[in-house]
Protein backbone atom coordinates (compact mmCIF):
# COMPACT_ATOMS: atom_id res chain seq x y z
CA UNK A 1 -22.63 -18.53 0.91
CA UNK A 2 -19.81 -18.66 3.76
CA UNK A 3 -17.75 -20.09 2.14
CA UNK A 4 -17.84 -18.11 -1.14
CA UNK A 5 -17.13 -14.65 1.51
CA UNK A 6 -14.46 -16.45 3.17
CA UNK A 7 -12.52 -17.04 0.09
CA UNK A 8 -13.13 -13.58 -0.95
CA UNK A 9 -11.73 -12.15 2.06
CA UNK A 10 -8.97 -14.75 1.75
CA UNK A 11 -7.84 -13.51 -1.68
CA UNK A 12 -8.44 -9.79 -0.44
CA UNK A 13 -6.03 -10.11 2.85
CA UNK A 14 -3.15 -11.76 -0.04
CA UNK A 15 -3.86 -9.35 -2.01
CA UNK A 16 -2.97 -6.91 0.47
CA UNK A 17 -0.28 -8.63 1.49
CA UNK A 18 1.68 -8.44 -1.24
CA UNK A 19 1.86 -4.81 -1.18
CA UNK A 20 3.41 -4.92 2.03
CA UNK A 21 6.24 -7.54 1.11
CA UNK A 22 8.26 -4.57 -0.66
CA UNK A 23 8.38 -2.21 2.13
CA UNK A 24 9.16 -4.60 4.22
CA UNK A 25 11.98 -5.79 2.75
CA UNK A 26 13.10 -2.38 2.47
CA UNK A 27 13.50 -1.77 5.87
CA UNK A 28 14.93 -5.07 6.22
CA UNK A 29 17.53 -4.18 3.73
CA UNK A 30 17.80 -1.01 5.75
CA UNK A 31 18.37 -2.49 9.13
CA UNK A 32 20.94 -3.99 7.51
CA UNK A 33 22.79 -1.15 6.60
CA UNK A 34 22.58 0.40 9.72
CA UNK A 35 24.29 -2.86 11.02
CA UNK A 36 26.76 -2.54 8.50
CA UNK A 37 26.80 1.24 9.44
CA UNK A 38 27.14 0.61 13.57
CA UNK A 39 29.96 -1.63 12.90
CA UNK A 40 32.41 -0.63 10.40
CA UNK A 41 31.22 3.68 10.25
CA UNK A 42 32.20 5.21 7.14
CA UNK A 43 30.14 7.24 4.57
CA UNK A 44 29.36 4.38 1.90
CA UNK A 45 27.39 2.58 4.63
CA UNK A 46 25.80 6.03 5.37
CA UNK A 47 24.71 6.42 2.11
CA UNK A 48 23.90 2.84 1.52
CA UNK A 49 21.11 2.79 4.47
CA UNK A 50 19.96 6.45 3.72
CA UNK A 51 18.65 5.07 0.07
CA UNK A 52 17.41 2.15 1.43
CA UNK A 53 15.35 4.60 3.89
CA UNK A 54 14.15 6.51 0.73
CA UNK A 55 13.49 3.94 -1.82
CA UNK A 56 11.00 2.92 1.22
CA UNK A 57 9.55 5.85 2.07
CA UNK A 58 8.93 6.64 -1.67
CA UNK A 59 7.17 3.68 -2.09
CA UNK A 60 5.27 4.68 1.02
CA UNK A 61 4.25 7.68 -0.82
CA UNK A 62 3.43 6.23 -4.17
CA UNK A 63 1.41 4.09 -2.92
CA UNK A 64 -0.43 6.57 -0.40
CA UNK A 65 -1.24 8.85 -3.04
CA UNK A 66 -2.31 6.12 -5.40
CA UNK A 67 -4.81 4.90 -2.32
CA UNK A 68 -6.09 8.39 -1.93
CA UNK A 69 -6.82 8.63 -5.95
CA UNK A 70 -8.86 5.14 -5.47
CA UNK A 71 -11.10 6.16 -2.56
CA UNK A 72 -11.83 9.34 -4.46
CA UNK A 73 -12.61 7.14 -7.70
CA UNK A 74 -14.94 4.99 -5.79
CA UNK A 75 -16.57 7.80 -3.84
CA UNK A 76 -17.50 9.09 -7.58
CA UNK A 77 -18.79 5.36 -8.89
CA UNK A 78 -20.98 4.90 -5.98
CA UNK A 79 -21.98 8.35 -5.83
CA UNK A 80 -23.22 7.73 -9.48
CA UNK A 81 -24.64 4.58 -8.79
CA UNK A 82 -26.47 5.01 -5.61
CA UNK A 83 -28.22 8.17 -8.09
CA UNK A 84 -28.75 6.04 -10.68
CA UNK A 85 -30.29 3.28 -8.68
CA UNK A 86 -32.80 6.15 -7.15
CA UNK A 87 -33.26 7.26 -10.23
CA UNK A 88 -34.54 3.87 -11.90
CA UNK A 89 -36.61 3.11 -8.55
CA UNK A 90 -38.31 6.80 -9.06
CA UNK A 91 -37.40 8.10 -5.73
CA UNK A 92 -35.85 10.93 -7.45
């Protein structure tokens, strides 16, 4: 019912969620830096920041790529199903 969906969508949107927890505390890491950066300048902090900035964007990648594979995947499955299902109901 209702409530079943709801608590689907619930554990869906956490889900989701915790995907987003490690860029975000990458960039929080890396607005750190740049505060560390702004007030004492000196190439450590530089470089500090600058792999906090790439370890997120990385991840950003990663995990773009991996979402890209997925949609493709299930394109494929329900591709196959939906002729499967026509198939068995003798529309083909």
């Amino acid at each position: 019912g209702v409530v079943g969906g709801v608590a689907v969508l619930g554990v869906a949107y956490f889900i989701i969620a915790l995907f987003y927890i490690y860029p975000a505390l990458k960039l929080g890491k890396f607005a750190g830096r740049i505060r560390d950066l702004a007030s004492v300048p000196s190439e450590q902090n530089l470089v500090a920041a600058l792999n906090e900035q790439r370890a997120f964007w990385k991840y950003l990648g990663v995990f773009t790529l991996v979402m890209i594979a997925l949609y493709i995947l299930l394109f494929a499955v329900m591709m196959v199903v939906g002729i499967v299902g026509a198939a068995a109901a003798g529309s083909i």
